[in-house]
Protein backbone atom coordinates (compact mmCIF):
# COMPACT_ATOMS: atom_id res chain seq x y z
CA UNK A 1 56.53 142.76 18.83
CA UNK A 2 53.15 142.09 17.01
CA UNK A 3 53.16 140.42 14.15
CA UNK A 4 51.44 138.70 11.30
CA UNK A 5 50.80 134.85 12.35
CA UNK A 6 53.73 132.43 11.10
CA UNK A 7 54.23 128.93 12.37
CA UNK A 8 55.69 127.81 15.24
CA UNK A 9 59.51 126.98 15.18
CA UNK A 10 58.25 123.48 15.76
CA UNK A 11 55.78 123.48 12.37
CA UNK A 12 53.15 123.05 14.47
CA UNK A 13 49.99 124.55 13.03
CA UNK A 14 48.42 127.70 14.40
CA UNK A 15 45.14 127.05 16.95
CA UNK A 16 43.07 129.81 14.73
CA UNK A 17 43.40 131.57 11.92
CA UNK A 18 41.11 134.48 12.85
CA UNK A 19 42.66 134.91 16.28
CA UNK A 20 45.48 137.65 16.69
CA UNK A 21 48.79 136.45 18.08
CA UNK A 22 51.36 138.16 20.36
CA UNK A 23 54.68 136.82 19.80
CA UNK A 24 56.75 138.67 22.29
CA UNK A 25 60.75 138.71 21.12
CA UNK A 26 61.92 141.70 22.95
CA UNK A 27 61.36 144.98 21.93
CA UNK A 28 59.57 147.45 23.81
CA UNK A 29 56.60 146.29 25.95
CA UNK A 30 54.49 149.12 25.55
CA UNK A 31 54.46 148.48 21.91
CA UNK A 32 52.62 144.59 22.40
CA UNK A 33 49.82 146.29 25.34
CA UNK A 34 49.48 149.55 22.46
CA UNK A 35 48.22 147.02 19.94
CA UNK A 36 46.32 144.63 22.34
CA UNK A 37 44.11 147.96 23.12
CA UNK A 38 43.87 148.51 19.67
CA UNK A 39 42.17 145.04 18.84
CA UNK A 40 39.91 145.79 21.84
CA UNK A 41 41.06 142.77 23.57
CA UNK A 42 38.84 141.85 26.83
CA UNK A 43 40.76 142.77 29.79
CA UNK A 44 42.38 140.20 32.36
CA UNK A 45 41.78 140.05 36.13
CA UNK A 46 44.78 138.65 37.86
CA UNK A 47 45.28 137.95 41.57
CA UNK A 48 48.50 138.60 43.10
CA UNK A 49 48.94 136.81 46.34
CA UNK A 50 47.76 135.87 49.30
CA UNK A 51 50.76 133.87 48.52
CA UNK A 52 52.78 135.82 46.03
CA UNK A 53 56.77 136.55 47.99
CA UNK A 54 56.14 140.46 47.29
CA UNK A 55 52.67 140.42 48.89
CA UNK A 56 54.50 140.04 52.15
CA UNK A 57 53.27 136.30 52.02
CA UNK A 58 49.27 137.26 53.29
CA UNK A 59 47.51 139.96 51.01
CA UNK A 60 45.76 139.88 48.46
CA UNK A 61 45.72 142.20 45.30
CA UNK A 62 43.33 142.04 42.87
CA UNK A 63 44.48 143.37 39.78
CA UNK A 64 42.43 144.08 36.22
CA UNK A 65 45.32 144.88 33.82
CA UNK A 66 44.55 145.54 29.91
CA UNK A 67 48.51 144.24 28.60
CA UNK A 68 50.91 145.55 31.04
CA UNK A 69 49.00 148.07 32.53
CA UNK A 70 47.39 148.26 35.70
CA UNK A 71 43.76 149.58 34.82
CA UNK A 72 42.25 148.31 38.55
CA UNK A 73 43.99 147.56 41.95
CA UNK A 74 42.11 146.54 44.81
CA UNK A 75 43.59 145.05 48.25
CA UNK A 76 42.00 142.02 50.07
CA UNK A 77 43.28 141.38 53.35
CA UNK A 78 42.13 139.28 56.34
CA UNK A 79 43.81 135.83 55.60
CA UNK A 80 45.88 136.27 58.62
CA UNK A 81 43.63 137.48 61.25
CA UNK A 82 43.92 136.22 64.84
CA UNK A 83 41.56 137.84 66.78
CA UNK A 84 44.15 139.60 69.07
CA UNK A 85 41.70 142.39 69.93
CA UNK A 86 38.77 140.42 70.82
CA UNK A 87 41.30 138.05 73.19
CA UNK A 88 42.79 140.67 74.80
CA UNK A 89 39.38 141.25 76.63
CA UNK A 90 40.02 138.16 78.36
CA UNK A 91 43.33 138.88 79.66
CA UNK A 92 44.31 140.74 82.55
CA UNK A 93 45.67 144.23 81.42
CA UNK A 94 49.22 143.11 81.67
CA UNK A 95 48.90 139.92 79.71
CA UNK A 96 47.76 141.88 77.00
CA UNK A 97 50.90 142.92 75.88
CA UNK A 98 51.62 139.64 75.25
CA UNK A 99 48.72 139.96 73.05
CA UNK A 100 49.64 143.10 71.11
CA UNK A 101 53.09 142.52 70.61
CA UNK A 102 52.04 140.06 67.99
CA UNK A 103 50.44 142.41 66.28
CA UNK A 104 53.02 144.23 63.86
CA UNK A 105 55.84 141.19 64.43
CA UNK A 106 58.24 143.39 62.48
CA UNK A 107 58.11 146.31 65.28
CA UNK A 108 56.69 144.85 68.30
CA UNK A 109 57.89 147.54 70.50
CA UNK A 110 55.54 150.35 69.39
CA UNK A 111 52.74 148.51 69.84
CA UNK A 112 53.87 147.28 73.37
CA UNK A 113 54.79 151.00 74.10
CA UNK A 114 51.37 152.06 72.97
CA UNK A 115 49.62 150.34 74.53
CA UNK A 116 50.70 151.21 78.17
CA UNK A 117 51.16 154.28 77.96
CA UNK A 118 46.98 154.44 76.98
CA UNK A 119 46.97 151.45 80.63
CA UNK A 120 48.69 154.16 82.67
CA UNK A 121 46.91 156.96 81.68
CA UNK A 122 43.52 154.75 82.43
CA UNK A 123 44.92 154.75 85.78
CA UNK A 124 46.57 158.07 86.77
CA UNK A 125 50.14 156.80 86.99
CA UNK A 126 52.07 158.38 83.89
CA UNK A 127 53.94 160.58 85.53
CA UNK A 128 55.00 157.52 87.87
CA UNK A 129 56.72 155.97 85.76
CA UNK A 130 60.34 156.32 86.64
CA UNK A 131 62.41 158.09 84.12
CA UNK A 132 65.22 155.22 83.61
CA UNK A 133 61.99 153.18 82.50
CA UNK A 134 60.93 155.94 79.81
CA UNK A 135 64.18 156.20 78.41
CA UNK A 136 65.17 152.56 78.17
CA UNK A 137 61.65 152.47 76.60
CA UNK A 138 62.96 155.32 74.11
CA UNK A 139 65.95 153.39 73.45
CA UNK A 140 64.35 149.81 72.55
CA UNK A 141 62.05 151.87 70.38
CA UNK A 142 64.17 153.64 67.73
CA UNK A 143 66.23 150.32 67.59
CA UNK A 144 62.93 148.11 66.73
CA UNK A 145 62.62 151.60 64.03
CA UNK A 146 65.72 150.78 62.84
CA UNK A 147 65.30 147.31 62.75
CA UNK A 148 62.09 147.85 61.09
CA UNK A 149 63.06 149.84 58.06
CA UNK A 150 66.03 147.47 57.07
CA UNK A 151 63.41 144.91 56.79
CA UNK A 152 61.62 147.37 54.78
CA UNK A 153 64.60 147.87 52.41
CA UNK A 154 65.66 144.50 52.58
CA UNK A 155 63.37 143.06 51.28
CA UNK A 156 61.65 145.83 48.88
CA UNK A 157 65.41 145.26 47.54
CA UNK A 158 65.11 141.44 47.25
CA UNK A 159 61.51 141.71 45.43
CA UNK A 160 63.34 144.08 42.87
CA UNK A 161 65.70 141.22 42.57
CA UNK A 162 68.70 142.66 44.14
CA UNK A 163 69.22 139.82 47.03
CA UNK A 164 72.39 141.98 47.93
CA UNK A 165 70.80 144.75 49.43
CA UNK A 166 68.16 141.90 51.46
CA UNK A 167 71.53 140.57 52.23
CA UNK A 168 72.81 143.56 54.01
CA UNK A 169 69.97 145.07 55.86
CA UNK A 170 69.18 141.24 57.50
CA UNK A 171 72.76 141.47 58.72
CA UNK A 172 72.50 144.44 60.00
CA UNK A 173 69.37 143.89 61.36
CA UNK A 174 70.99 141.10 63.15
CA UNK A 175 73.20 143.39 65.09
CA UNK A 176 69.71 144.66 66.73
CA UNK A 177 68.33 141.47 67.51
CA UNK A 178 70.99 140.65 69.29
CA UNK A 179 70.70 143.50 71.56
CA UNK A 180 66.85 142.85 72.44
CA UNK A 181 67.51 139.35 72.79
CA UNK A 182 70.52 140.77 75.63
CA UNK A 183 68.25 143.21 77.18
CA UNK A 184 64.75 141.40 76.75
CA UNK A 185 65.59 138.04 76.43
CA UNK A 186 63.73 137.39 72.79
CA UNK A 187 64.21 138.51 69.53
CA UNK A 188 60.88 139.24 68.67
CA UNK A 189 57.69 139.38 70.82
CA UNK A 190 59.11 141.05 73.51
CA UNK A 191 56.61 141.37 76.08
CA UNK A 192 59.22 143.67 77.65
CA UNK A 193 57.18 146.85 77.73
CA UNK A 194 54.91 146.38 80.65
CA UNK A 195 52.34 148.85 82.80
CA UNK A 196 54.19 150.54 84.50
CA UNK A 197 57.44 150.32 83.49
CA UNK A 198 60.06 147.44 81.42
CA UNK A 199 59.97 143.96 82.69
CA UNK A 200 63.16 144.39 83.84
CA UNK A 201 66.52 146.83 84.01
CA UNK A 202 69.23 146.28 80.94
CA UNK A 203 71.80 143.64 82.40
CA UNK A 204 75.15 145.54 82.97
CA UNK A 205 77.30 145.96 79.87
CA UNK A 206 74.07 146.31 77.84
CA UNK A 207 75.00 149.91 76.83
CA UNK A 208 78.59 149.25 75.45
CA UNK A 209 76.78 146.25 73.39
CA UNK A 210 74.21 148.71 71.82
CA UNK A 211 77.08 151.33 71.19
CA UNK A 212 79.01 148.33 69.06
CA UNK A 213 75.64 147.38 67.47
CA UNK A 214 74.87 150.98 66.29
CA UNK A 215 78.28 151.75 65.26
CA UNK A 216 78.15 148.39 63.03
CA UNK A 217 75.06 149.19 61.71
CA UNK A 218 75.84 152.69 61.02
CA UNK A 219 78.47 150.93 58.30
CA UNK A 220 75.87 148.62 56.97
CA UNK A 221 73.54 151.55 56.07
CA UNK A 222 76.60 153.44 54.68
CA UNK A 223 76.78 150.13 52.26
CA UNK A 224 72.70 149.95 51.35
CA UNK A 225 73.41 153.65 50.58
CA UNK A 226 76.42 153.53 48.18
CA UNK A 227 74.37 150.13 46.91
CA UNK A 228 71.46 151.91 46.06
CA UNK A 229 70.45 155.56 45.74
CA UNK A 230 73.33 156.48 42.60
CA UNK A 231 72.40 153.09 41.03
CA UNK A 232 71.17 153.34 37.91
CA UNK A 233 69.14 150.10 37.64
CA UNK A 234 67.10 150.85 40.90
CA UNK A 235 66.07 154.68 40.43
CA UNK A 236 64.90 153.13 37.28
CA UNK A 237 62.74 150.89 39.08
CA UNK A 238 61.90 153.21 41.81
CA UNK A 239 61.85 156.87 40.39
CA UNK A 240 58.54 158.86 39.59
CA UNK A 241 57.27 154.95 40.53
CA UNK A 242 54.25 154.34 43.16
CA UNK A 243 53.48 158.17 42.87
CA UNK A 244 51.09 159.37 45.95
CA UNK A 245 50.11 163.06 46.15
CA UNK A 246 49.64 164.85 49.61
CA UNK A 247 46.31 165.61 48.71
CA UNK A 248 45.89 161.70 48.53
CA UNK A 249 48.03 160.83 51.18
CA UNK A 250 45.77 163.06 53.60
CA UNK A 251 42.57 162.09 52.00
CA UNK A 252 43.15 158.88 52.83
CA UNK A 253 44.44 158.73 56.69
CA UNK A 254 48.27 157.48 55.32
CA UNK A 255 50.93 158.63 58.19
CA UNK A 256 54.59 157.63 58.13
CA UNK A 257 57.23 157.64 55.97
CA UNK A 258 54.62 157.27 53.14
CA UNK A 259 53.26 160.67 54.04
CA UNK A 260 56.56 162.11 54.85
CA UNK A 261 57.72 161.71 51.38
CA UNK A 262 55.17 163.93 49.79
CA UNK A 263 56.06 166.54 51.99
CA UNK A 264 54.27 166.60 55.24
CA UNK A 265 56.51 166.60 57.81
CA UNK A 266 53.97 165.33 60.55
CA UNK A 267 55.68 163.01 63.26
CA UNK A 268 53.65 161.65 66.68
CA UNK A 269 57.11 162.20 68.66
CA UNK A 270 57.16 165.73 67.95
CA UNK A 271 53.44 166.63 67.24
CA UNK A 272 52.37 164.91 70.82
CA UNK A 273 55.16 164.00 72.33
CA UNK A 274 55.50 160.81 75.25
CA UNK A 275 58.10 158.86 77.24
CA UNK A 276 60.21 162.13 76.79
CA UNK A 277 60.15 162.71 73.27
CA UNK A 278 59.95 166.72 73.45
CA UNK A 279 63.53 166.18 75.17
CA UNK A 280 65.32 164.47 72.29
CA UNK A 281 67.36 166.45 69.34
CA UNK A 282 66.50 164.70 66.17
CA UNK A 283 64.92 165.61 62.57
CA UNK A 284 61.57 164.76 60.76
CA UNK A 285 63.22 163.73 57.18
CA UNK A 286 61.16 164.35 54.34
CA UNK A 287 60.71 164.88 50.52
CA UNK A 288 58.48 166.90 47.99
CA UNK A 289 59.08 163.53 45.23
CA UNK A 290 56.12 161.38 46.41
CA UNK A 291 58.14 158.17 45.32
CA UNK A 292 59.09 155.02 45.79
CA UNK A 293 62.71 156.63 45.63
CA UNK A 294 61.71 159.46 48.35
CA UNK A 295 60.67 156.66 50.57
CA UNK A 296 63.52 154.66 50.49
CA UNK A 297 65.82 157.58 51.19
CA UNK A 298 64.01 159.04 54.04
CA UNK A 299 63.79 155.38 55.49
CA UNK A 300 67.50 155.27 55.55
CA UNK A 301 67.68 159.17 56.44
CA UNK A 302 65.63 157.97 59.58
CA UNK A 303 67.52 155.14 60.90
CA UNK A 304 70.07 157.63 61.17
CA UNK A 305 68.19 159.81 63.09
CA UNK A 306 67.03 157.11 64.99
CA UNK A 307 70.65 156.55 65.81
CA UNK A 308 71.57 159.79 67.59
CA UNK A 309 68.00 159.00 69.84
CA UNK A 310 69.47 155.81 70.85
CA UNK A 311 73.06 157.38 71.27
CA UNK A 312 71.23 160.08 73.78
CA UNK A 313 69.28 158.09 75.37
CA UNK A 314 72.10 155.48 76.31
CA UNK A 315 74.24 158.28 77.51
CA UNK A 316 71.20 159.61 79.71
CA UNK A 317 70.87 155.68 81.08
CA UNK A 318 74.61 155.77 81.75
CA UNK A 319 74.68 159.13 83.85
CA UNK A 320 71.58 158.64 85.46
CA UNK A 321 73.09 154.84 86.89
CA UNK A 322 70.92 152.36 88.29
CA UNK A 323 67.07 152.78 89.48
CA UNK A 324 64.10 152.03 89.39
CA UNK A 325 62.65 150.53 86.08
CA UNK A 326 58.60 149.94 87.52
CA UNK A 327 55.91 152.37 89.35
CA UNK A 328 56.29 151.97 93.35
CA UNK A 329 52.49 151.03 93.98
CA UNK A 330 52.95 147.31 94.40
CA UNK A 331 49.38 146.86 93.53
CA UNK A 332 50.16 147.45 89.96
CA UNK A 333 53.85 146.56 89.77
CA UNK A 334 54.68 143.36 87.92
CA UNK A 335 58.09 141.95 90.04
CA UNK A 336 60.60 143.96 87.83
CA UNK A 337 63.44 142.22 88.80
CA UNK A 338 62.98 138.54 87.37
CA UNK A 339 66.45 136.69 87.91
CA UNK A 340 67.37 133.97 85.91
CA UNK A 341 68.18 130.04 86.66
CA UNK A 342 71.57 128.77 86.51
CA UNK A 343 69.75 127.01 83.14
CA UNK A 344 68.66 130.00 81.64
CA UNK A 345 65.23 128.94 82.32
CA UNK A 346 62.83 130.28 84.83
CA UNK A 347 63.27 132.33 88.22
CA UNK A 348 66.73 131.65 89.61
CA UNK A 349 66.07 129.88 93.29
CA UNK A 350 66.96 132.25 95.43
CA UNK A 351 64.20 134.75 93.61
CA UNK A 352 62.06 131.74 93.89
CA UNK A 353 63.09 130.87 98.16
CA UNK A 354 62.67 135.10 98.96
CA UNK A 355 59.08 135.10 96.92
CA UNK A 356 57.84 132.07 98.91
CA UNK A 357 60.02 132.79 102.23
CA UNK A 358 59.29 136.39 103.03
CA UNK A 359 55.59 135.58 104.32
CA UNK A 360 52.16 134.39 103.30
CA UNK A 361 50.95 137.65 102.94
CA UNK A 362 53.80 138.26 100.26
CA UNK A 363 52.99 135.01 98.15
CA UNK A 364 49.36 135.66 98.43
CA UNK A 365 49.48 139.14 96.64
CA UNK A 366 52.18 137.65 94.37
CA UNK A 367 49.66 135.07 93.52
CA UNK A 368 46.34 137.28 92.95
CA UNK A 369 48.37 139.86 91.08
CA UNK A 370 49.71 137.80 88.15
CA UNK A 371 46.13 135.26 87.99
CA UNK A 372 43.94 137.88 88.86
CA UNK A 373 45.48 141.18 87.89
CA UNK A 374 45.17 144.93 89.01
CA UNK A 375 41.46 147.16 88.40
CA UNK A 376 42.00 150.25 86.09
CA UNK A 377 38.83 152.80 86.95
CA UNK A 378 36.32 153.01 84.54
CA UNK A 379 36.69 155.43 81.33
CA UNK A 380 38.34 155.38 78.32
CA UNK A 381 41.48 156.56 76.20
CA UNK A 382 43.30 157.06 72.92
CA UNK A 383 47.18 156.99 72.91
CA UNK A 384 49.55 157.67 70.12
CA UNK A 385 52.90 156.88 68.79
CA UNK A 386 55.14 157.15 65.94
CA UNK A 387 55.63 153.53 64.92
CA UNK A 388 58.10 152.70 61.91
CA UNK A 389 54.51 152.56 59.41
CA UNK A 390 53.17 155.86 60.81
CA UNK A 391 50.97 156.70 63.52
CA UNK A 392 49.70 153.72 65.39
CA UNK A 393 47.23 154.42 67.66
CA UNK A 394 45.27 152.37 70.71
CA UNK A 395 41.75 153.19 72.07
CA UNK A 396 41.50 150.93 75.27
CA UNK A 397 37.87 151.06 77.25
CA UNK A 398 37.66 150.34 81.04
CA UNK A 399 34.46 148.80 82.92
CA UNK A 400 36.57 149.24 86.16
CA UNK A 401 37.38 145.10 85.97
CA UNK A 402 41.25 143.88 85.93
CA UNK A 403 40.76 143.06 81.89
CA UNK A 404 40.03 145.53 78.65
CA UNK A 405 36.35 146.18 77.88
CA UNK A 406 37.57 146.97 74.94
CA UNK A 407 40.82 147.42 73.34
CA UNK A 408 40.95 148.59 69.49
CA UNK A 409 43.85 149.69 67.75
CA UNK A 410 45.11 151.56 64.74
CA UNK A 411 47.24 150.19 62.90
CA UNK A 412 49.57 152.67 60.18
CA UNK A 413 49.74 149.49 57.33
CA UNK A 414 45.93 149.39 57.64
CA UNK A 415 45.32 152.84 56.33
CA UNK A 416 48.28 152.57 54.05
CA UNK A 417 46.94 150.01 52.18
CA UNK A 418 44.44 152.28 51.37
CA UNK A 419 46.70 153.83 48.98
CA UNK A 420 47.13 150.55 46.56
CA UNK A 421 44.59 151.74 43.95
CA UNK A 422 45.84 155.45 43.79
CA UNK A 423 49.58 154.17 43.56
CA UNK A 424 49.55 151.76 40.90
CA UNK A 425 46.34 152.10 38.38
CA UNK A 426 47.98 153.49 35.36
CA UNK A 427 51.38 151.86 36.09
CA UNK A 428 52.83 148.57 34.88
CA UNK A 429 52.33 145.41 36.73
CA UNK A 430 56.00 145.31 37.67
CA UNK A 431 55.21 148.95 39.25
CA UNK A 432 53.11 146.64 42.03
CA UNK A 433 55.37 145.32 43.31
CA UNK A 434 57.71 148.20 44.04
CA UNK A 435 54.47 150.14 45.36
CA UNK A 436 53.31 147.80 47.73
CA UNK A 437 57.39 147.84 49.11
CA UNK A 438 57.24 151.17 49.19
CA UNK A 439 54.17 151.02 51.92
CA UNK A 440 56.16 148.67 53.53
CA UNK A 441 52.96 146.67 55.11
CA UNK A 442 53.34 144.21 57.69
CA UNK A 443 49.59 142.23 57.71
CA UNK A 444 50.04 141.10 61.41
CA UNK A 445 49.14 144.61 62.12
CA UNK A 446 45.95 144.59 59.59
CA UNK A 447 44.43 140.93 60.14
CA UNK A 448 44.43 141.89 64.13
């Protein structure tokens, strides 16, 4: 509450007699900003971040705030930018996804996914691409989107102060990570996505694993569920909170969930569809509410959708049996079948004794196609897909050399960003924080 100036509990005298004190003992909040706007106090700019936990550790938010409320927000980003674009022009077009997979760490997969598909278009080879390749691509996909939004949750959850629900969704995420680090060998940074094709075929007993993972998953979301969307305490937080229009949401480029929660029900898979999208029976979730609520929901509404992809495209892997994962044309084709040591390191020997053993010839091209690299003809392209943020996008130029001329992409938490301003001026500065975790922005993807 305001208050007429008394002395400290300590007797301590008062700094000024003329200047107004706020001597905050509970009470409504509203009430102490009400009368610092009355007094015509100067108003108080405030950064938040780069290093604040609910910035997501690297943006910055400049905030002018007269008492509580949030009368400016502006977003400064760029403190974790690594130049990915400019050095994938100096890598042969397959070593770039080892580039862009570092991109949006949180869901490497779309960008990996992305990014080939726009390679083999370049060179005339989609519809080479065997189909046991597009759906195990399919497949790692909507798990790295399921992954991806329990992160989202998870922590949007532990900035609100509820560590439970972070809890949760990182164990369940867990169940995931195991799977990629089964059929990719890492956790994150997969490189698994290649030109072609997947680095490799899933190892045998791969599909049972991901029908265990999704079925213990499917229990942990059933938990965040019951946690959250009845509780009292978080609609509080999170209803009529972070409110973007459609109008905005279109004004400003914003695709995903984001968008999908003020109504739109735009989604890449089923607007232009790829690796066998149009083939697929699932939903595009959405809400009219335009919330931080809304986007929590559909999030959850579409790992489950995400689950019956994954279920489908495990069964079509099953019946379809071994094949292969990697175009024919050897000029192009990575070796797809990269056994492993006894140590878990490396080529296993007898990979390495038939590589160096079948003839000179063979080791020759072996050698010039991973140093040197294949040519893609000259031109240029722009691929789309439906990452976890929204629509990520990849415009890849060709001077008819084995590298990128140019390689630029689109990144959904970019654009999204845009939205800071629109979603919390007029809100408290506690509202912030749940807006930004309702965007859900992972800054690998923006400082590219």
């Amino acid at each position: 509450m305001a208050g007429p100036q008394t002395p400290h509990a300590t007797g301590a005298p008062l700094p000024d007699d003329d200047a107004p004190i706020f001597e905050a003992v509970g009470g409504d909040w509203s009430d102490i900003a009400e009368e610092a706007a009355r007094l015509g106090e100067e108003r108080i700019v405030v950064n938040m971040g780069p290093q604040h936990p609910s910035t997501h550790g690297v943006l910055r938010l400049m905030l002018e705030i007269d008492g509580e409320t949030v009368t400016e927000a502006r977003a400064g980003v760029g403190y974790l930018h690594t130049g990915i674009e400019k050095n994938m022009e100096f890598r042969t077009w397959t070593q770039g996804v080892t580039f862009c997979t570092r991109m949006d760490y949180v869901a490497p997969l779309f960008t990996e996914t992305a990014y080939c598909l726009a390679v083999e278009r370049l060179l005339g080879i989609t519809d080479d691409v065997p189909e046991r390749a597009q759906a195990i691509r399919v497949l790692m996909m909507e798990l790295n989107r399921i992954s991806s939004h329990l992160v989202a949750i998870g922590t949007g959850g532990n900035e609100l102060g509820a560590t439970t629900i972070m809890t949760i969704g990182f164990t369940a995420r867990e169940e995931i990570l195991k799977v990629f680090e089964l059929i990719s060998g890492l956790r994150m940074n997969h490189a698994y996505i290649r030109p072609g094709g997947v680095a490799q075929d899933i190892p045998p007993g791969a599909l049972d694993t991901v029908r265990e993972a999704l079925t213990a998953v499917r229990g942990y979301l059933k938990q965040l569920g019951d946690l959250m969307l009845a509780n009292p305490i978080f609609k509080g937080r999170t209803v009529g909170v972070g409110h973007l229009s459609l109008a905005g949401a279109m004004a400003l480029g914003i695709t995903g969930p984001v968008l999908r929660s003020a109504g739109l029900p735009y989604d890449v898979r089923k607007a232009f569809p790829y690796c066998g999208y149009e083939t697929y029976d699932f939903e595009v979730p959405t809400s009219t509410d335009a919330d931080a609520y809304a986007r929590t929901v559909l999030r959850l509404e579409e790992c489950y959708q995400s689950i019956r992809i994954v279920e489908q495209a495990a069964d079509r892997l099953q019946q379809m049996g071994p094949g292969p994962v990697m175009v024919g044309d050897k000029k192009i084709a990575w070796p797809a079948q990269l056994a492993i040591g006894a140590d878990g390191m490396g080529n296993s020997l007898a990979h390495i004794k038939e590589i160096m053993g079948t003839s000179m010839e063979a080791l020759i091209h072996h050698f010039k196609l991973v140093t040197e690299g294949f040519r893609v003809p000259a031109g240029q392209v722009w691929q789309t897909v439906e990452a976890a943020r929204g629509e990520l996008g990849v415009h890849l130029v060709s001077d008819g050399g084995t590298r990128p001329y140019r390689a630029h992409f689109r990144d959904p938490s970019f654009n999204n960003l845009q939205g800071v301003s629109l979603m919390c001026e007029g809100g408290q500065v506690a509202d912030v924080v749940v807006a930004v975790a309702g965007l859900d922005p992972v800054l690998g993807g923006v400082d590219r």
